[in-house]
PDB file of N, CA and C in Angstrom:
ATOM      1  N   UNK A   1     -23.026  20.637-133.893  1.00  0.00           N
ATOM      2  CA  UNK A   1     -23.123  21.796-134.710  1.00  0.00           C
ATOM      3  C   UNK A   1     -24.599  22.137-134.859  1.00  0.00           C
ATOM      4  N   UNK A   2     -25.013  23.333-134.479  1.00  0.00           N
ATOM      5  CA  UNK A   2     -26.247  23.876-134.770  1.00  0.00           C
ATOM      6  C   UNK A   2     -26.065  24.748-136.197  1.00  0.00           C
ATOM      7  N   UNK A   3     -27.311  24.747-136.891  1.00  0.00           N
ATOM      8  CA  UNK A   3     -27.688  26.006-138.193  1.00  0.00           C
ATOM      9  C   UNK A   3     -28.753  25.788-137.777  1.00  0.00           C
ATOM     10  N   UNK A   4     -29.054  27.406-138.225  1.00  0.00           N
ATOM     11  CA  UNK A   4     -31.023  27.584-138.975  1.00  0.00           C
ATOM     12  C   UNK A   4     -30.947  27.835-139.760  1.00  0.00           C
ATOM     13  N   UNK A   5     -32.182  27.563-140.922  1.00  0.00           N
ATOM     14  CA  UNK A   5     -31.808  27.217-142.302  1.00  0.00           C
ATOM     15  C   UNK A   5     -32.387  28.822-142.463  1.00  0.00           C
ATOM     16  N   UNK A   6     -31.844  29.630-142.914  1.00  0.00           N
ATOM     17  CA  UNK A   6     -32.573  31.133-143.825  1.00  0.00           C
ATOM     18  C   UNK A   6     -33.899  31.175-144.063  1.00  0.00           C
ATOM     19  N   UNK A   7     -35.315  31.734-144.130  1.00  0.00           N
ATOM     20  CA  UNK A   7     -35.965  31.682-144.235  1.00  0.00           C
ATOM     21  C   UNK A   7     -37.140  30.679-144.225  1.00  0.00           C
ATOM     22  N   UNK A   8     -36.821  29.111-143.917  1.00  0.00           N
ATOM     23  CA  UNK A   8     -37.054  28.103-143.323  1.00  0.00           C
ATOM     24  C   UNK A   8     -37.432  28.247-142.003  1.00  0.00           C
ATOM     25  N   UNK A   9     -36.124  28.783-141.509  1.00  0.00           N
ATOM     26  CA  UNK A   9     -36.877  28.602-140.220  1.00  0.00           C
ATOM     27  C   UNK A   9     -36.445  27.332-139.175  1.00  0.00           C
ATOM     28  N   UNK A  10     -35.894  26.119-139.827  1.00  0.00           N
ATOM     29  CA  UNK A  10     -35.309  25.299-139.591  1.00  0.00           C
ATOM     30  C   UNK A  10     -34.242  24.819-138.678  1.00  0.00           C
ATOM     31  N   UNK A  11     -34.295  24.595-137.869  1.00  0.00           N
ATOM     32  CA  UNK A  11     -32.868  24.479-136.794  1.00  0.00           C
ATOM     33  C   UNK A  11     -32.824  22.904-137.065  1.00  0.00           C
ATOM     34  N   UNK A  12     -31.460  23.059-137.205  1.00  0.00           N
ATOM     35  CA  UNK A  12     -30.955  21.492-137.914  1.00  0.00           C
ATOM     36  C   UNK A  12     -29.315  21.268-136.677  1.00  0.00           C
ATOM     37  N   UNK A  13     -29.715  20.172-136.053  1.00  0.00           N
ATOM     38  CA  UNK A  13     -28.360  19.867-134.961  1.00  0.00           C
ATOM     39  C   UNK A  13     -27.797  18.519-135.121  1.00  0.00           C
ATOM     40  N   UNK A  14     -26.920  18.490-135.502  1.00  0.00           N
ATOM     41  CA  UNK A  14     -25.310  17.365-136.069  1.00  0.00           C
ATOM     42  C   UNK A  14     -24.698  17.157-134.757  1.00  0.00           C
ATOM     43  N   UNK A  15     -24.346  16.218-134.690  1.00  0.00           N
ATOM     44  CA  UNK A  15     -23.863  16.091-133.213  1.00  0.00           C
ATOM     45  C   UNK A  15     -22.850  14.645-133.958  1.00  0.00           C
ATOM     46  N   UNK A  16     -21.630  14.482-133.751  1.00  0.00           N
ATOM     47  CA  UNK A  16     -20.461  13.640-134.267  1.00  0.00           C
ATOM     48  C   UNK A  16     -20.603  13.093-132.961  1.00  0.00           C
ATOM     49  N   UNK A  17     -19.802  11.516-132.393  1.00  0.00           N
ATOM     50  CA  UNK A  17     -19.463  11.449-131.272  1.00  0.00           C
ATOM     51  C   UNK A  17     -18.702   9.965-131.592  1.00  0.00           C
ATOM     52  N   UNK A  18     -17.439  10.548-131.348  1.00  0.00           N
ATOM     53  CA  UNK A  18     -16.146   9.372-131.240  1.00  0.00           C
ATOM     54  C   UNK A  18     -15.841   9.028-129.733  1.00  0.00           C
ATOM     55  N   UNK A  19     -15.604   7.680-130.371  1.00  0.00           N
ATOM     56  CA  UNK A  19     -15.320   6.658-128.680  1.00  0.00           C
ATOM     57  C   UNK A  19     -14.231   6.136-129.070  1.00  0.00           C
ATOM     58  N   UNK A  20     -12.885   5.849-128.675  1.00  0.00           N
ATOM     59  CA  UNK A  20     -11.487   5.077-128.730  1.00  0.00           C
ATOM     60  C   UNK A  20     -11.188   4.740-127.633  1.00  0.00           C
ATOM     61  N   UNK A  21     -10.326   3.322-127.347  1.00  0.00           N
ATOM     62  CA  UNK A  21      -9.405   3.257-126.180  1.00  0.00           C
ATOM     63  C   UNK A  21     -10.793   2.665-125.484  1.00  0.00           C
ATOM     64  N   UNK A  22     -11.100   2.170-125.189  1.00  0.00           N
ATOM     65  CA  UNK A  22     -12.518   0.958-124.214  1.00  0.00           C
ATOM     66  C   UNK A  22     -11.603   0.018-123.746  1.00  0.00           C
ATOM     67  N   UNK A  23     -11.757  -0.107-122.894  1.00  0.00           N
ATOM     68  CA  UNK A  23     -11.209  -1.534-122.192  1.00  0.00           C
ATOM     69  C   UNK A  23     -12.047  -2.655-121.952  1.00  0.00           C
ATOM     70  N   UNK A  24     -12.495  -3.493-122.728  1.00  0.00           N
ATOM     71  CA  UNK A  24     -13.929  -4.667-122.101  1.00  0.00           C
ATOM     72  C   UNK A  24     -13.520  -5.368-120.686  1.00  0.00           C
ATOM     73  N   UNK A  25     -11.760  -5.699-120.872  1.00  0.00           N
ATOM     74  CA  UNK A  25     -11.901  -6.894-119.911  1.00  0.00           C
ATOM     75  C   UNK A  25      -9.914  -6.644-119.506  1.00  0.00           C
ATOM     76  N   UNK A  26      -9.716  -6.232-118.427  1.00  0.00           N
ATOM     77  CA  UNK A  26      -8.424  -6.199-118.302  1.00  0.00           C
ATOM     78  C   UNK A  26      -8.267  -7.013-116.493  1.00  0.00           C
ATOM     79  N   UNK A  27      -6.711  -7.488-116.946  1.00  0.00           N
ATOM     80  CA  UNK A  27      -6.293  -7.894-115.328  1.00  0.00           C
ATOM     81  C   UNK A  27      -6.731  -7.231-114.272  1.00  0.00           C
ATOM     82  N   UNK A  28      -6.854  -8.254-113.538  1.00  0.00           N
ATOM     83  CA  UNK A  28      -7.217  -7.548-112.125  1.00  0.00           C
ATOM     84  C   UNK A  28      -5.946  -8.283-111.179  1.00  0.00           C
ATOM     85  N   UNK A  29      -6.178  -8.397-109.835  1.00  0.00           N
ATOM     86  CA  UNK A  29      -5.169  -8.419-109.171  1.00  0.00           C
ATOM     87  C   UNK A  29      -5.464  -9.599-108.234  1.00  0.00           C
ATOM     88  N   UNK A  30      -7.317 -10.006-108.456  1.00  0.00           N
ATOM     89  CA  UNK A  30      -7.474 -11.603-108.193  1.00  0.00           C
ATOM     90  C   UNK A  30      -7.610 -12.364-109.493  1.00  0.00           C
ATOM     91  N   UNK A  31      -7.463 -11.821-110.672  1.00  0.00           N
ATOM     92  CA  UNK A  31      -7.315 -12.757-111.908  1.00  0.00           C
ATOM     93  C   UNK A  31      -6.325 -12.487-113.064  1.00  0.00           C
ATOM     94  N   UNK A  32      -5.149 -12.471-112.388  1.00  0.00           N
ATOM     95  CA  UNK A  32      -4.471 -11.637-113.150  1.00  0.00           C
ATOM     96  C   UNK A  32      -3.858 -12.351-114.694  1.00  0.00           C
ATOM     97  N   UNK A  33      -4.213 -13.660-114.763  1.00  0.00           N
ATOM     98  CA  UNK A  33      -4.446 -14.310-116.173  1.00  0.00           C
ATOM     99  C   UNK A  33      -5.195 -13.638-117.444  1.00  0.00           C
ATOM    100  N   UNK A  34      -6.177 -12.540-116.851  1.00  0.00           N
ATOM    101  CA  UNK A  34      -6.932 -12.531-117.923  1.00  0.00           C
ATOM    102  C   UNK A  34      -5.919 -11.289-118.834  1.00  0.00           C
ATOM    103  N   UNK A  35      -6.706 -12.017-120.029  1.00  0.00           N
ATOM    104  CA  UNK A  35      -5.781 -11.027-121.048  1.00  0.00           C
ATOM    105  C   UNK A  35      -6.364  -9.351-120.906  1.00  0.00           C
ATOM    106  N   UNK A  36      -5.873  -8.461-121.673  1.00  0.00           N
ATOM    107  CA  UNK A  36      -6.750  -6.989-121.567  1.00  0.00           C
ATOM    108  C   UNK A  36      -7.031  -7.607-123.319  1.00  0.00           C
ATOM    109  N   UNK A  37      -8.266  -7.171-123.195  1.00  0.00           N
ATOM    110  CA  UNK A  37      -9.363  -6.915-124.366  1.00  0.00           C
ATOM    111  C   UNK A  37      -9.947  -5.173-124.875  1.00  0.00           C
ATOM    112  N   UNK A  38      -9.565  -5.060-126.037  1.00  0.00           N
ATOM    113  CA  UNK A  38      -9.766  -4.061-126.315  1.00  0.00           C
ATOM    114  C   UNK A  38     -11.006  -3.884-127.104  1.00  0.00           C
ATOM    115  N   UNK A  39     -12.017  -3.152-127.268  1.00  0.00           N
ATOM    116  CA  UNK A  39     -13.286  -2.721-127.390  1.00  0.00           C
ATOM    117  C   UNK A  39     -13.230  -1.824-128.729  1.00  0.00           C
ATOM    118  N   UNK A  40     -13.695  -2.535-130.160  1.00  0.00           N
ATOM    119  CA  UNK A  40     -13.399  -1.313-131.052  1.00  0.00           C
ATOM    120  C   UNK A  40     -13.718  -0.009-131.040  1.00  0.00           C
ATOM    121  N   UNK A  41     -12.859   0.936-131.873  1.00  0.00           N
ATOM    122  CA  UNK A  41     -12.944   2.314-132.032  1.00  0.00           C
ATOM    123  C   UNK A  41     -14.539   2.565-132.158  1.00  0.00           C
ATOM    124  N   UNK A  42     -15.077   3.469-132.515  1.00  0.00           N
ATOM    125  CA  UNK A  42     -16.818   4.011-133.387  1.00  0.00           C
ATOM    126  C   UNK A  42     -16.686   5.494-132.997  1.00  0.00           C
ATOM    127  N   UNK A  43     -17.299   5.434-134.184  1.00  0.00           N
ATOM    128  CA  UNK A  43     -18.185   6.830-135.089  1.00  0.00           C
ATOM    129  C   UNK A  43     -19.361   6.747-135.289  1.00  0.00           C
ATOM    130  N   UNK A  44     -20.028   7.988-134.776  1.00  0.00           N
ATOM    131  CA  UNK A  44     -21.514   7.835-134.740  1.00  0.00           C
ATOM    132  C   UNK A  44     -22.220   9.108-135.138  1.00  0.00           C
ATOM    133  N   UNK A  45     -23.092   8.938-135.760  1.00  0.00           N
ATOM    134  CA  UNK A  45     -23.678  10.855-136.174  1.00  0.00           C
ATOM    135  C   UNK A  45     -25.319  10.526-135.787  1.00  0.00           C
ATOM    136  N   UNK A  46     -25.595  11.939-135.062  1.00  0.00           N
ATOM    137  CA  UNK A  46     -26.790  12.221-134.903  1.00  0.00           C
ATOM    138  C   UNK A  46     -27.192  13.299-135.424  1.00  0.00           C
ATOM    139  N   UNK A  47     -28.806  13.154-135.853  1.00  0.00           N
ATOM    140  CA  UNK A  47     -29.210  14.635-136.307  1.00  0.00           C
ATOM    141  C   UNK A  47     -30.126  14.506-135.941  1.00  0.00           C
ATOM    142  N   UNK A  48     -30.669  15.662-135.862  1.00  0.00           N
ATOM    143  CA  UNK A  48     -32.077  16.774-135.723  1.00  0.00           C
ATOM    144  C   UNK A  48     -32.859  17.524-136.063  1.00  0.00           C
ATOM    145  N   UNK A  49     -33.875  17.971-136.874  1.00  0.00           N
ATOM    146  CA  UNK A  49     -34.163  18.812-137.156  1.00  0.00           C
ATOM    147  C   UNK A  49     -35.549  19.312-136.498  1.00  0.00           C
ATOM    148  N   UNK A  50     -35.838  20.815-136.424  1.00  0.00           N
ATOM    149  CA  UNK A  50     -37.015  21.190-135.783  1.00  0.00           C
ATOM    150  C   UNK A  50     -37.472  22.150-136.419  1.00  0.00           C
ATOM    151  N   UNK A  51     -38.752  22.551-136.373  1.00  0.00           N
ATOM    152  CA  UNK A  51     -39.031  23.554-136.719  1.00  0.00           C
ATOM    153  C   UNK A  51     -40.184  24.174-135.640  1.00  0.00           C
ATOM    154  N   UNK A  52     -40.085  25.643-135.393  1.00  0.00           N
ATOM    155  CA  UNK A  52     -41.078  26.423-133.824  1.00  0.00           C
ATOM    156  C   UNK A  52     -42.268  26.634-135.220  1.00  0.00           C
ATOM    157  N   UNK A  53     -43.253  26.418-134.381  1.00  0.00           N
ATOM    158  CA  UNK A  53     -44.472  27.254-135.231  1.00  0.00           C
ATOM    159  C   UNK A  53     -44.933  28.542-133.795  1.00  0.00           C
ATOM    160  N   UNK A  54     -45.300  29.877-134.215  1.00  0.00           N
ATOM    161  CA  UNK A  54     -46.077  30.659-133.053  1.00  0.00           C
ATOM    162  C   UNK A  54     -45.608  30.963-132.045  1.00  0.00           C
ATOM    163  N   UNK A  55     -43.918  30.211-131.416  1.00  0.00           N
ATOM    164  CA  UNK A  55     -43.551  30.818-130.526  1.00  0.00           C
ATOM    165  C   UNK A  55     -44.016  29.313-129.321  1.00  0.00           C
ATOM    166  N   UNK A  56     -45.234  29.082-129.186  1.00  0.00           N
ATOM    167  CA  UNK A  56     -45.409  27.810-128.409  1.00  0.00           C
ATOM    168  C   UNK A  56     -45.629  26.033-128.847  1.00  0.00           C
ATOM    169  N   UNK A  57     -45.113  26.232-129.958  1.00  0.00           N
ATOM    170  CA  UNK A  57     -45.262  24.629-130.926  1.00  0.00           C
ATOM    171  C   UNK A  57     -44.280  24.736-131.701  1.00  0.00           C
ATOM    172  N   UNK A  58     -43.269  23.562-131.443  1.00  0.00           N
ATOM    173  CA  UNK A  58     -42.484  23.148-132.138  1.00  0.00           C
ATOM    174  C   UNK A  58     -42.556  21.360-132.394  1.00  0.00           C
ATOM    175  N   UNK A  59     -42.471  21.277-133.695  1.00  0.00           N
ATOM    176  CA  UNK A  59     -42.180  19.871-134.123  1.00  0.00           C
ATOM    177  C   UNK A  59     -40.788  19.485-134.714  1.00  0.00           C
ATOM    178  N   UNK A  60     -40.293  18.354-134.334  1.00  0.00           N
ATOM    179  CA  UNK A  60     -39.185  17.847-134.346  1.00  0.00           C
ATOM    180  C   UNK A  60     -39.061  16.429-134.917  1.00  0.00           C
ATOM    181  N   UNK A  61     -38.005  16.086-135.822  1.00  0.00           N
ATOM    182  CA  UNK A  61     -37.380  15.032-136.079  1.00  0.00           C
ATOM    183  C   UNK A  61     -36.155  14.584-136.172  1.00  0.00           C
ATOM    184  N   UNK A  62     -35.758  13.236-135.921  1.00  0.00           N
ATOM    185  CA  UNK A  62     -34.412  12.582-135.908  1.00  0.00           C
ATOM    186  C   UNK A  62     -33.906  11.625-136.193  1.00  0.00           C
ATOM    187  N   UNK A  63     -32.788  11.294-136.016  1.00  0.00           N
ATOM    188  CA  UNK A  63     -32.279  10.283-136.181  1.00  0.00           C
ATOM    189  C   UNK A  63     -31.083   9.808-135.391  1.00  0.00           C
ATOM    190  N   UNK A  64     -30.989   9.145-135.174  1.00  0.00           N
ATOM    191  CA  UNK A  64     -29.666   8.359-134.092  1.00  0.00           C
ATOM    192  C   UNK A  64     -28.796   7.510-134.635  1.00  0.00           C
ATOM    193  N   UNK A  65     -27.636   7.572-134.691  1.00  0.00           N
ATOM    194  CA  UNK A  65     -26.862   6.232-135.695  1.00  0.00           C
ATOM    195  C   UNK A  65     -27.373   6.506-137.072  1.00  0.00           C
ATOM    196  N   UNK A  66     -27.248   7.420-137.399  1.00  0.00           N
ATOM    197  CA  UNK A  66     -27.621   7.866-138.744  1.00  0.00           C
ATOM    198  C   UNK A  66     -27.077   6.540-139.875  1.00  0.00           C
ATOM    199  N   UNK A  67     -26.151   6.756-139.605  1.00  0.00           N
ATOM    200  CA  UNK A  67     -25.114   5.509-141.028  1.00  0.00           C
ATOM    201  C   UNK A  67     -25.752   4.208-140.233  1.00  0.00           C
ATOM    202  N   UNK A  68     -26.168   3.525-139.193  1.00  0.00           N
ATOM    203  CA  UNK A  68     -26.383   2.325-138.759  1.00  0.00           C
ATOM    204  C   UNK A  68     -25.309   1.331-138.701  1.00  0.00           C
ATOM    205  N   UNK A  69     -24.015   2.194-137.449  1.00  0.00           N
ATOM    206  CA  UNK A  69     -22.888   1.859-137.514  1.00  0.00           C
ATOM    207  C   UNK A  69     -23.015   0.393-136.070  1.00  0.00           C
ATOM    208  N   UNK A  70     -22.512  -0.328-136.985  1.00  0.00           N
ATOM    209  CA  UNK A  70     -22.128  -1.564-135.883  1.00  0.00           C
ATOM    210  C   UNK A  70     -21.248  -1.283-135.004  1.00  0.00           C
ATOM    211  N   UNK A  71     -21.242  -1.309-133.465  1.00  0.00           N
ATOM    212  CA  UNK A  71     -20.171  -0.884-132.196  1.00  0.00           C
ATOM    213  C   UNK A  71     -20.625  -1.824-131.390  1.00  0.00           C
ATOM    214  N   UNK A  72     -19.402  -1.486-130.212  1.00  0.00           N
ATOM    215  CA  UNK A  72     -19.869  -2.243-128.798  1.00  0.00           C
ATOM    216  C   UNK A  72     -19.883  -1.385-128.111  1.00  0.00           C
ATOM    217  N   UNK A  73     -20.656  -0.567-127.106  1.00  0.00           N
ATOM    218  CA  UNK A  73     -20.386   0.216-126.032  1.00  0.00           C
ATOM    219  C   UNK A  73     -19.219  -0.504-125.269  1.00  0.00           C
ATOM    220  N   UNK A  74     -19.971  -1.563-125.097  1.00  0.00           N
ATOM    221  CA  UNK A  74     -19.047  -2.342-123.868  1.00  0.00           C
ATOM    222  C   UNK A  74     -18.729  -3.985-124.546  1.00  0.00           C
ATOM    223  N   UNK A  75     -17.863  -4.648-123.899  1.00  0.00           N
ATOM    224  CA  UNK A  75     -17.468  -6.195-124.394  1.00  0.00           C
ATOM    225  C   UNK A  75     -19.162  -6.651-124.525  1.00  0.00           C
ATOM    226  N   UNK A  76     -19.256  -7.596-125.373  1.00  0.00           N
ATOM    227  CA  UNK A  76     -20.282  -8.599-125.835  1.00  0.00           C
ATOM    228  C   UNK A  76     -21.618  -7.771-125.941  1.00  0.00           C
ATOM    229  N   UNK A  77     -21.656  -6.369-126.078  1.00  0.00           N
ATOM    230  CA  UNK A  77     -23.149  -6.036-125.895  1.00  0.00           C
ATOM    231  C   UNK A  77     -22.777  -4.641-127.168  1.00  0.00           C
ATOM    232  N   UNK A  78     -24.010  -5.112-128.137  1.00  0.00           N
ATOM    233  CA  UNK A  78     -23.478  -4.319-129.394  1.00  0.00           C
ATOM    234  C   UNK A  78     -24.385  -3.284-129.090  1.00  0.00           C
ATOM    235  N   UNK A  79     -24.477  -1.682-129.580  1.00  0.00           N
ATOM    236  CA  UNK A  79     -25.074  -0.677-129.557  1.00  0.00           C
ATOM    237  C   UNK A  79     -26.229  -0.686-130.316  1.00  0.00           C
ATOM    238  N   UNK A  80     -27.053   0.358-130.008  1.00  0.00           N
ATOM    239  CA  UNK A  80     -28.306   0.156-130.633  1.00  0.00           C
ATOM    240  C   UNK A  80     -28.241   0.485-131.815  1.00  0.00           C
ATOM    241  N   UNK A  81     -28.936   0.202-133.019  1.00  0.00           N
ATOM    242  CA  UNK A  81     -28.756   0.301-134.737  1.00  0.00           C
ATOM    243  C   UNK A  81     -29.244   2.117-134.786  1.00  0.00           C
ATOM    244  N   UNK A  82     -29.701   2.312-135.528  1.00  0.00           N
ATOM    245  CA  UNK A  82     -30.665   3.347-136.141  1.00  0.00           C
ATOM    246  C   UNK A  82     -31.763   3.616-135.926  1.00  0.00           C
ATOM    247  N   UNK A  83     -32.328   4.652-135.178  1.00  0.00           N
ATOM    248  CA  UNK A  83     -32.953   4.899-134.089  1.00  0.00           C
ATOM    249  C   UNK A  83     -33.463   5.958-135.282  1.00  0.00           C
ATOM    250  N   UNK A  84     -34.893   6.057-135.555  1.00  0.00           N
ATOM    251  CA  UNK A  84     -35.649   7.189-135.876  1.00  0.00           C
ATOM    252  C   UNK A  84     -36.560   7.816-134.699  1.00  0.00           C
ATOM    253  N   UNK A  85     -36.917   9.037-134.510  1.00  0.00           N
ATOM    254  CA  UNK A  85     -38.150   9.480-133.583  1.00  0.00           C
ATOM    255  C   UNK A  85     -38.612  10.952-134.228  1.00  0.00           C
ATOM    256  N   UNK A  86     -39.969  11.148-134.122  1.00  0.00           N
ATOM    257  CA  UNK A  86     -40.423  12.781-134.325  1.00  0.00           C
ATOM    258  C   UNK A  86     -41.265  13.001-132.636  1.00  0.00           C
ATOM    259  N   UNK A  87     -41.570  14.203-132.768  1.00  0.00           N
ATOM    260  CA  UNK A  87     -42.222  14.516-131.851  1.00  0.00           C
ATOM    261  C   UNK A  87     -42.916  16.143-131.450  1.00  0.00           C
ATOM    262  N   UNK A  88     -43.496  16.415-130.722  1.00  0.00           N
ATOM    263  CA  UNK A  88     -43.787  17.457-130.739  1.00  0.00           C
ATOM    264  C   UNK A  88     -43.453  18.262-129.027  1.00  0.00           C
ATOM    265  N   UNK A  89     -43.706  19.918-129.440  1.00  0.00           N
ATOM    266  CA  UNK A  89     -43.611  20.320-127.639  1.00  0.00           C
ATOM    267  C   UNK A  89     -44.761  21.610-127.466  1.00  0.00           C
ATOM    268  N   UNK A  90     -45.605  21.331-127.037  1.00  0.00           N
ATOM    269  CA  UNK A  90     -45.952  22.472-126.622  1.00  0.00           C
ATOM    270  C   UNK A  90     -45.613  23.283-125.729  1.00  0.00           C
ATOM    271  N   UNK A  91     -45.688  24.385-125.712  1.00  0.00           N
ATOM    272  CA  UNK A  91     -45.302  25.147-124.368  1.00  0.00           C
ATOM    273  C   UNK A  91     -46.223  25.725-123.852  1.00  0.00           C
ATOM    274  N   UNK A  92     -46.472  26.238-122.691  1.00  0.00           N
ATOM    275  CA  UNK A  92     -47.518  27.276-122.558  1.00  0.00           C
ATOM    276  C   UNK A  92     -47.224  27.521-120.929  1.00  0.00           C
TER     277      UNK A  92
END
């Protein structure tokens, strides 16, 4: 979800992103003992905010894993925590 904030100036971007149904570890057809392992659900929110100065400078900040949700992308390897960054862009 994008907004700009009214007279701010502000562009603020929400970004949700659900993962269900992962498979870590299922039968194969040379090991067909192994059990299927299922990979928990996650919910994750990102945001953004920026603001343009002049048309060629904009500064930006964020956040990643906003809540600092515990997941696995994949079997045994947990996702990264809460990720802050700012930054800038010039253009020209």
């Amino acid at each position: 979800m994008n907004y700009v904030v009214p007279r701010l100036g502000i562009k603020t971007t929400l970004v949700g992103l659900y993962m269900g149904k992962v498979w870590g570890q299922l039968p194969t057809s040379s090991a067909p003992y192994l059990p299927a392992v299922e990979v928990g659900d996650y919910f994750i929110v990102n945001v953004k905010l920026s603001k343009e100065f002049k048309k060629h400078l904009e500064f930006y900040l964020g956040a990643e894993n906003l809540f600092d949700r515990n997941y696995q992308q994949e079997l045994d390897f947990p996702g990264p925590g809460r990720n802050l960054y700012a930054g800038m862009i010039y253009k020209f």
